[in-house]
N, C-alpha and C. Protein backbone atom coordinates (compact mmCIF):
# COMPACT_ATOMS: atom_id res chain seq x y z
N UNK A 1 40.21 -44.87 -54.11
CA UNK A 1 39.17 -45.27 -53.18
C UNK A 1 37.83 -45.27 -53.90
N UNK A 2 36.92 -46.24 -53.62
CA UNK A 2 35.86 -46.21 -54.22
C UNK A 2 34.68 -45.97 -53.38
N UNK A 3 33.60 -45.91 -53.42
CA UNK A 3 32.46 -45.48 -53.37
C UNK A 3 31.91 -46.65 -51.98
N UNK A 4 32.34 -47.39 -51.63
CA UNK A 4 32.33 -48.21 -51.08
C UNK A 4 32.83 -48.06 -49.64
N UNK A 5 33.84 -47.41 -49.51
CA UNK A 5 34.30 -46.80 -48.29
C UNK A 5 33.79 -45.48 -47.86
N UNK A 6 33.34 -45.56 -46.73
CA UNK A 6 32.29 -44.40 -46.05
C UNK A 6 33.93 -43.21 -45.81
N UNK A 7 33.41 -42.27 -46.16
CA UNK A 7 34.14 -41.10 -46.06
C UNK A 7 34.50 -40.58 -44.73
N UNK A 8 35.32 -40.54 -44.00
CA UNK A 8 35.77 -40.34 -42.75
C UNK A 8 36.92 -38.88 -42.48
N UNK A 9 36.47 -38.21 -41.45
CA UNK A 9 37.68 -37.51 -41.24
C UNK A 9 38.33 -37.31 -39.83
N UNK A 10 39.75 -36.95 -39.31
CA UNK A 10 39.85 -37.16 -38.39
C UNK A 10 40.79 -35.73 -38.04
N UNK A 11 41.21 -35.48 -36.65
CA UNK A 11 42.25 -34.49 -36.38
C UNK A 11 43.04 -34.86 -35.18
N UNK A 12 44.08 -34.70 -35.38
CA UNK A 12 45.10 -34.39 -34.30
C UNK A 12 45.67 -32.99 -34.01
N UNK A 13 45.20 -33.77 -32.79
CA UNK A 13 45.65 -32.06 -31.54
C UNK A 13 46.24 -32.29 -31.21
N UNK A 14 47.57 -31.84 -30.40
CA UNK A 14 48.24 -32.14 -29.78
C UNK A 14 48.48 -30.40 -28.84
N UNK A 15 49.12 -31.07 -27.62
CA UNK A 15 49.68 -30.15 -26.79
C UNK A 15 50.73 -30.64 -25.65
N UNK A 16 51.31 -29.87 -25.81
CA UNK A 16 52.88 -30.53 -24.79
C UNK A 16 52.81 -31.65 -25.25
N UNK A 17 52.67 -32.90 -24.31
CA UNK A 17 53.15 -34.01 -24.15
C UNK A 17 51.98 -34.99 -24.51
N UNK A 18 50.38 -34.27 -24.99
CA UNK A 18 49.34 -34.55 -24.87
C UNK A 18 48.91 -34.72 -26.16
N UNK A 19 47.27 -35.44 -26.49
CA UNK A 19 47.01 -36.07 -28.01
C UNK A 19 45.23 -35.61 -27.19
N UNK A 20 44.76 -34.83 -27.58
CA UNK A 20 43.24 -34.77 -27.51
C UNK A 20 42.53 -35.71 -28.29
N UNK A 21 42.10 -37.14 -27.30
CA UNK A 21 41.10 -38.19 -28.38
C UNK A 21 39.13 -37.92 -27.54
N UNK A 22 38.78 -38.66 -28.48
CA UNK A 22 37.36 -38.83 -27.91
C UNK A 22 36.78 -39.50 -27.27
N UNK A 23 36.54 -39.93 -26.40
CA UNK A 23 35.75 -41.18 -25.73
C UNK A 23 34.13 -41.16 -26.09
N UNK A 24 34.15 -42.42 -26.92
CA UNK A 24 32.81 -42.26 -27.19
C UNK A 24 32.14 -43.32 -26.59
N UNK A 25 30.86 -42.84 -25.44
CA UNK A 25 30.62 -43.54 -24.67
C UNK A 25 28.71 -43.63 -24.90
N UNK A 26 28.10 -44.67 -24.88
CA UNK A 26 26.52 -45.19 -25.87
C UNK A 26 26.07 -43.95 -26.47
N UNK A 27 27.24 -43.81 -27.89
CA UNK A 27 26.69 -42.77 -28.92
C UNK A 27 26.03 -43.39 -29.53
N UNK A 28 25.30 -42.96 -30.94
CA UNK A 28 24.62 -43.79 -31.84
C UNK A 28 25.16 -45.13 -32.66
N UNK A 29 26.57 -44.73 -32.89
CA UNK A 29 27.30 -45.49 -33.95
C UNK A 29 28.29 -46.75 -33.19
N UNK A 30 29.30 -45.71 -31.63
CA UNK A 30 30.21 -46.57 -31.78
C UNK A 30 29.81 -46.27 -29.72
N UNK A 31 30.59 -47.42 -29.19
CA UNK A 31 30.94 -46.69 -28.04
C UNK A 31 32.14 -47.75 -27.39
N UNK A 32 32.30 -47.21 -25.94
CA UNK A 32 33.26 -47.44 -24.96
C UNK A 32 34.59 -47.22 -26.05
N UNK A 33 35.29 -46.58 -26.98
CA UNK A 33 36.21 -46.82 -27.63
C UNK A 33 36.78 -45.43 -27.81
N UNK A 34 38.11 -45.10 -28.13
CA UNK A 34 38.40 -43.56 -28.20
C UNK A 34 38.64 -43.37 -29.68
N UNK A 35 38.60 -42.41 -30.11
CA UNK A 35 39.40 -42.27 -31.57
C UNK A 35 39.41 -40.24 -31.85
N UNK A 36 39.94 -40.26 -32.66
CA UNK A 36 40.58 -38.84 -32.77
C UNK A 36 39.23 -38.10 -33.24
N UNK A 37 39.43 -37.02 -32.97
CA UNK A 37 38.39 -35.96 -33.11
C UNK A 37 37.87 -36.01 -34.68
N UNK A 38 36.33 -36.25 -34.94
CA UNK A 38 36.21 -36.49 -36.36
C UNK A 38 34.61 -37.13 -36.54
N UNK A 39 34.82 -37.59 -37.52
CA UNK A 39 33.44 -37.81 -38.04
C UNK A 39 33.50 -38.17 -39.95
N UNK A 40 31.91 -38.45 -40.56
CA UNK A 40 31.39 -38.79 -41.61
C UNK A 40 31.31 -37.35 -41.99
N UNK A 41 32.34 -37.45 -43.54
CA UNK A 41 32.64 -35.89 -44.34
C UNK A 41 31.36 -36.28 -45.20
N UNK A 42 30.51 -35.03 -44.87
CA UNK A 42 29.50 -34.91 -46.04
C UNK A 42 29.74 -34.23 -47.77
N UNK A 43 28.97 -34.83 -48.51
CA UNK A 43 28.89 -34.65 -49.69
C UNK A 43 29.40 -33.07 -50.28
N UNK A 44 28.93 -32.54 -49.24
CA UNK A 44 28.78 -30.61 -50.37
C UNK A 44 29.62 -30.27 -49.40
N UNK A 45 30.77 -31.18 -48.79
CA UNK A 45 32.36 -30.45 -47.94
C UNK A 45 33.43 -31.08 -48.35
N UNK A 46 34.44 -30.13 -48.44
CA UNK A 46 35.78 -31.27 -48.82
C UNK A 46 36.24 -31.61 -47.44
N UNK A 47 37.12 -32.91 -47.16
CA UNK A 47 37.89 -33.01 -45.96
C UNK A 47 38.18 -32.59 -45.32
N UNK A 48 38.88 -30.84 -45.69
CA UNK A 48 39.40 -30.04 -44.50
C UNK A 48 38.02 -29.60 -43.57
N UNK A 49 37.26 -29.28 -44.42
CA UNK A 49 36.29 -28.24 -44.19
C UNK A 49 35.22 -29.45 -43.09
N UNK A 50 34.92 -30.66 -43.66
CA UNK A 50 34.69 -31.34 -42.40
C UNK A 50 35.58 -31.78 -41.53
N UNK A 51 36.88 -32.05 -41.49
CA UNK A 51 37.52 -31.64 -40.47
C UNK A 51 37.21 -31.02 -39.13
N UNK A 52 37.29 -29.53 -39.79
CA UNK A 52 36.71 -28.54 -39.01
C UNK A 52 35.86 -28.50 -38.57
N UNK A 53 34.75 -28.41 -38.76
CA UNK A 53 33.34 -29.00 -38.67
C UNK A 53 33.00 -29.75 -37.57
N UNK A 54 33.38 -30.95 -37.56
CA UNK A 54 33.91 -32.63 -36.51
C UNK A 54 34.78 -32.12 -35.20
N UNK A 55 35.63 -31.35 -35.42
CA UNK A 55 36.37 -31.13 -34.46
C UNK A 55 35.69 -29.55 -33.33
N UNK A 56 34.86 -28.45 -33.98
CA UNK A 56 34.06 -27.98 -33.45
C UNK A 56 33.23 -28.70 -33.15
N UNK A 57 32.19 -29.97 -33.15
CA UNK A 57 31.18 -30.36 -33.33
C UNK A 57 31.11 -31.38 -31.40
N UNK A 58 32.82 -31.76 -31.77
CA UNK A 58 33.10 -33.09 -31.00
C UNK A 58 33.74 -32.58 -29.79
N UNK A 59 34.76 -31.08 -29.65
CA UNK A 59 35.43 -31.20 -28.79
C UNK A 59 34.79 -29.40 -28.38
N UNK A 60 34.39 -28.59 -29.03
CA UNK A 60 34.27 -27.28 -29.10
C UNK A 60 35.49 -26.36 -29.22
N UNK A 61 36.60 -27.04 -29.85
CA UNK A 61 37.68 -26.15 -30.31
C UNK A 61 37.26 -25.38 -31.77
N UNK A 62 37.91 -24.44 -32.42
CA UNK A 62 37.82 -23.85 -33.27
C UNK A 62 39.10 -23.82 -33.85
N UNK A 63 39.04 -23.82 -35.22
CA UNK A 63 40.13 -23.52 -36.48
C UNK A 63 39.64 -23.57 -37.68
N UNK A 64 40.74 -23.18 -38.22
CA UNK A 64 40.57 -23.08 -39.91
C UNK A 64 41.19 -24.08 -40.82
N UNK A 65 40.42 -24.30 -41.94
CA UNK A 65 40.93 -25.10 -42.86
C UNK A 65 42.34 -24.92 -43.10
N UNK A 66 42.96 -23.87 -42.80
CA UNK A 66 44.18 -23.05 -43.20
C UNK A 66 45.20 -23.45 -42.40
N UNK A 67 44.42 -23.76 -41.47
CA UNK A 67 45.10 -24.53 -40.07
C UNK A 67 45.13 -26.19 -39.82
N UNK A 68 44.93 -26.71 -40.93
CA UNK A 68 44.49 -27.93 -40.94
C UNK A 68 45.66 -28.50 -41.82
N UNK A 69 46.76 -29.50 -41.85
CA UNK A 69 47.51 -30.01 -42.63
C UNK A 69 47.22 -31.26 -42.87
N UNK A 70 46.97 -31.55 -43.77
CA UNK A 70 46.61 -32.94 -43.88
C UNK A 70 47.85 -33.85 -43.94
N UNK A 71 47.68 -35.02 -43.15
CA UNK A 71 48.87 -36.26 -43.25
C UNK A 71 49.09 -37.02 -44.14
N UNK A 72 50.03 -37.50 -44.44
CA UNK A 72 50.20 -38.02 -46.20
C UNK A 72 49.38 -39.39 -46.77
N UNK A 73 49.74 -40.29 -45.21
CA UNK A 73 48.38 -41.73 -45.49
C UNK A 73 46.81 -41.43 -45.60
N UNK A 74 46.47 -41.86 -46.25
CA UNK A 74 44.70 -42.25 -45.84
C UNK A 74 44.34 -43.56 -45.66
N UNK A 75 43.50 -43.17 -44.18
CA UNK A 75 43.97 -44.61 -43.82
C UNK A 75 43.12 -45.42 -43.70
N UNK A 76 42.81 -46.71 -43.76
CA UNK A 76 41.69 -47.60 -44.33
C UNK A 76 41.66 -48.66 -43.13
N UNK A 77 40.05 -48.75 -42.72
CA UNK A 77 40.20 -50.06 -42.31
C UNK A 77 38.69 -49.80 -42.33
N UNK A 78 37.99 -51.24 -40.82
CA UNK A 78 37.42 -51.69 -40.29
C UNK A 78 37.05 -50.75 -39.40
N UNK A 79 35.34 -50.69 -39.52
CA UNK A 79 34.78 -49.85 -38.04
C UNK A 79 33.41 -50.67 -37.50
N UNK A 80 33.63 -50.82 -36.25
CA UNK A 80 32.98 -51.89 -35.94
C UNK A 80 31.74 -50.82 -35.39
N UNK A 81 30.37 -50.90 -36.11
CA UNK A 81 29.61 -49.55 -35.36
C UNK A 81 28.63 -50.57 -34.67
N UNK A 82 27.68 -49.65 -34.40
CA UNK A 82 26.82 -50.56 -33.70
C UNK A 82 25.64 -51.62 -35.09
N UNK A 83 25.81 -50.84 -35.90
CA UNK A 83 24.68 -51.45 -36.85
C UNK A 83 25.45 -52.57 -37.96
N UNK A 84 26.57 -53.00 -37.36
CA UNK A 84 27.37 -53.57 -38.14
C UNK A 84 29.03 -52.81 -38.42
N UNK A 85 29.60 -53.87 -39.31
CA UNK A 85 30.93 -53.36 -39.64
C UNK A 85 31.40 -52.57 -40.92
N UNK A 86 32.03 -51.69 -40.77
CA UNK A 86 31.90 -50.89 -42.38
C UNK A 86 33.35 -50.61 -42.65
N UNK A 87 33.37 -50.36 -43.74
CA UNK A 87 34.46 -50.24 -44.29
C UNK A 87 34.81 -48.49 -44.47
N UNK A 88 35.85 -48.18 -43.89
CA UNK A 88 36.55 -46.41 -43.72
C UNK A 88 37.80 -45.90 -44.58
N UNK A 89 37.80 -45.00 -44.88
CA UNK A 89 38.42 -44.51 -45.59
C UNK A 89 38.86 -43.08 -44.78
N UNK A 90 40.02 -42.95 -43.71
CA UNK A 90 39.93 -41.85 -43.33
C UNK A 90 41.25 -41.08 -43.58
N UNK A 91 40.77 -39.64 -43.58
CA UNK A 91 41.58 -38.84 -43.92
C UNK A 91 42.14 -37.80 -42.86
N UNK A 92 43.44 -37.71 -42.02
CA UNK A 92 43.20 -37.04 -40.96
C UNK A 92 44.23 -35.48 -41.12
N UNK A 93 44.01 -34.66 -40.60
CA UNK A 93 44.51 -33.45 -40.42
C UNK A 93 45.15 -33.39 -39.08
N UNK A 94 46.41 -32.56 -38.86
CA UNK A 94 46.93 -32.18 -38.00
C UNK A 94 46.64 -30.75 -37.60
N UNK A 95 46.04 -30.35 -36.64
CA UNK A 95 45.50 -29.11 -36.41
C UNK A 95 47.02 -28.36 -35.97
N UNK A 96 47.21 -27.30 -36.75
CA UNK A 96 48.46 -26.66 -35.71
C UNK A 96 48.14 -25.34 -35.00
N UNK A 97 46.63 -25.02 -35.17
CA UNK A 97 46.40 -24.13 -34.40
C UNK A 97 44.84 -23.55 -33.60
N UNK A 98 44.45 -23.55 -33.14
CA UNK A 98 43.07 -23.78 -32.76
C UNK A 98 42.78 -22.80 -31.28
N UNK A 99 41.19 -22.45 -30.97
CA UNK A 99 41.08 -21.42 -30.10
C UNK A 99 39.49 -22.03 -29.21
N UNK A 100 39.36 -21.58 -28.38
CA UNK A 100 38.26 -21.92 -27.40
C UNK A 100 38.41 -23.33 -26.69
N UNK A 101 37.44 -23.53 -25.70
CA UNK A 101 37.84 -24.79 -24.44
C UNK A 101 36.76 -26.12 -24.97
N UNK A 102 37.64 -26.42 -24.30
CA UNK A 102 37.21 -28.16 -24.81
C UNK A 102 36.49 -28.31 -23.63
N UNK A 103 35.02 -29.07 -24.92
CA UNK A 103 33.81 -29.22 -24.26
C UNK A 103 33.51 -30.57 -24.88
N UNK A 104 32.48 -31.05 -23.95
CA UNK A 104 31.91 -32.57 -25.21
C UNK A 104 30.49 -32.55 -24.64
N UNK A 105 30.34 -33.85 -24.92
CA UNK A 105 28.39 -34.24 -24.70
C UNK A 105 28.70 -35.31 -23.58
N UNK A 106 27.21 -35.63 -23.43
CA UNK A 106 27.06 -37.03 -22.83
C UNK A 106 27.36 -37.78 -23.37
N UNK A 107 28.15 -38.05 -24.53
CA UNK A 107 28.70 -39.64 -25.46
C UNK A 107 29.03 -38.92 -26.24
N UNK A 108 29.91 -38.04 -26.46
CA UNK A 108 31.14 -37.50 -26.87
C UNK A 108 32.08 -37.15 -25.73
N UNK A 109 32.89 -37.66 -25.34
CA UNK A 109 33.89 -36.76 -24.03
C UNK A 109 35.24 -36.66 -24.48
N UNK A 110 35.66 -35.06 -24.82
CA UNK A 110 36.71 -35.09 -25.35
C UNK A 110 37.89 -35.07 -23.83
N UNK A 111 39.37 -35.73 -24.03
CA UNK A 111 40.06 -35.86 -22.96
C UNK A 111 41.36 -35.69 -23.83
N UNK A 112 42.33 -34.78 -22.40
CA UNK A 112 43.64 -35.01 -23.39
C UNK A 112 44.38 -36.13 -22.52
N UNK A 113 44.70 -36.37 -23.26
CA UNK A 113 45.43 -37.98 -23.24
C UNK A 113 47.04 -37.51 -23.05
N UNK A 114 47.91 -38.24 -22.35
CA UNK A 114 49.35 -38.30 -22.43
C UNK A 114 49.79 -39.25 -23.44
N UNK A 115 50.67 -39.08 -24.16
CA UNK A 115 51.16 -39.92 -25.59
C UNK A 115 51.25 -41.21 -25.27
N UNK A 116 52.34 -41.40 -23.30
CA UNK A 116 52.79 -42.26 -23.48
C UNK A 116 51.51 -43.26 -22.69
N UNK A 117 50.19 -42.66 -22.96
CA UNK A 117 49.37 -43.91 -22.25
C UNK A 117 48.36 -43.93 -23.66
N UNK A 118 48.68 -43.33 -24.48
CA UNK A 118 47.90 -43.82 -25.93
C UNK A 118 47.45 -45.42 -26.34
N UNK A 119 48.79 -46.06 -25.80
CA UNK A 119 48.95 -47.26 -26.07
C UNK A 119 48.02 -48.43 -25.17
N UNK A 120 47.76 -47.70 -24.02
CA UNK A 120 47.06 -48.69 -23.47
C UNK A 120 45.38 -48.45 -23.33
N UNK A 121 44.92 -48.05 -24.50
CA UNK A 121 43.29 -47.69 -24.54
C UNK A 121 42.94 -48.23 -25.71
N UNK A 122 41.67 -48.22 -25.53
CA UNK A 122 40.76 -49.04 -26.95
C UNK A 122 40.61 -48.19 -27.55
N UNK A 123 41.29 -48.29 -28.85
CA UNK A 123 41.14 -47.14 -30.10
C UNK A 123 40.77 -47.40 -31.02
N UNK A 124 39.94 -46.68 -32.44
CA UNK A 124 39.20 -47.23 -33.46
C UNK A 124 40.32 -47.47 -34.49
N UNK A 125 40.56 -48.30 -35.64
CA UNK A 125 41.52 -48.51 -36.05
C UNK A 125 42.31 -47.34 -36.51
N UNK A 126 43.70 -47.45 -36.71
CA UNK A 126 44.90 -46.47 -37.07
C UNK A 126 44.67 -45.22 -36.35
N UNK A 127 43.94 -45.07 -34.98
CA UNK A 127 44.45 -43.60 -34.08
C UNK A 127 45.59 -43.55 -34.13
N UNK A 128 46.47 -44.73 -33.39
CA UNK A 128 47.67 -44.30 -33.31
C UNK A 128 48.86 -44.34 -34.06
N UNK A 129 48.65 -45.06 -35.44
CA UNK A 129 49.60 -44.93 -36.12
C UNK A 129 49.31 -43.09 -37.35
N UNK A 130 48.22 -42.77 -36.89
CA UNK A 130 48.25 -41.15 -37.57
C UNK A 130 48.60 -40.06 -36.26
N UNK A 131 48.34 -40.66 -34.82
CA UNK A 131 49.15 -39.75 -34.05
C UNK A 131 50.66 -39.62 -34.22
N UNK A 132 51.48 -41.03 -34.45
CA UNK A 132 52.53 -41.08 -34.82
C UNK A 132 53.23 -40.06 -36.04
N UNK A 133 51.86 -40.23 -37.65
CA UNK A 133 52.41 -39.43 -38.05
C UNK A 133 52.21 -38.07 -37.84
N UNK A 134 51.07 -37.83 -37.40
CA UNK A 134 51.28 -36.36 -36.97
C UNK A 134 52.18 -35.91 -35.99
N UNK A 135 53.06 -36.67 -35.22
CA UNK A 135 53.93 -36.16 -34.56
C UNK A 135 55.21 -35.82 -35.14
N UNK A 136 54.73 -36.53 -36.50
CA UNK A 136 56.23 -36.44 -37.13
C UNK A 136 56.04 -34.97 -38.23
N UNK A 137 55.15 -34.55 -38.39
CA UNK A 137 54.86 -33.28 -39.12
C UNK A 137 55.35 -32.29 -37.96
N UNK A 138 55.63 -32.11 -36.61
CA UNK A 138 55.63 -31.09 -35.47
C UNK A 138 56.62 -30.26 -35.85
């Protein structure tokens, strides 16, 4: 990957039958669209560690890098923000363990989602083919 693709990270939660995504509704960057708990990994963090970070930041859950497995793709596409389209490079973690209640903002709203209605929401590219694989790490 080169320098060219904005650094991205993402997480999957899961519970029972459920996939915790984001609804991001007139944030700065993106809106009306869901995508997995996450964000732009800064410079002086590795992936896990913004991970973590993104996923306290976005939903108010807590965990550890330790707790964070990363999924084997990194996955690339298209993000349509508001200031234009950019090119992503994301890297997502499967959380397998995490503590405190899920909270969000006014244009962050974290929701748990049922798997089998994943399919019918506007998602930022490859949510659901890394929920897939994170279901397959369970």
């Amino acid at each position: 990957m080169t320098s060219e693709f904005l650094q991205v990270v993402g997480v999957v939660v899961l519970k029972e039958n459920s996939v915790l995504l984001v609804r991001h509704v007139n944030s700065k960057h993106i809106e009306n669209i869901y995508g997995l708990p996450g964000g732009k990994k800064e410079v002086s963090e590795t992936h896990a560690e913004a991970a973590r970070r993104e996923l306290e930041e976005e939903t108010g859950l807590l965990t550890t890098v330790d707790d964070l497995v990363p999924l084997p793709t990194v996955w690339e596409g298209n993000v349509a923000f508001k200031t234009g389209s950019r090119l992503c490079a994301i890297r997502v973690f499967l959380c397998t363990r995490h503590s405190g209640n899920v909270r969000g903002t006014k244009n962050e709203i974290p929701e748990w989602i049922p798997l089998k209605e994943v399919k019918n929401l506007m998602l930022l590219p490859n949510v659901e083919n890394a929920i897939g694989e994170g279901l397959g790490l369970v």
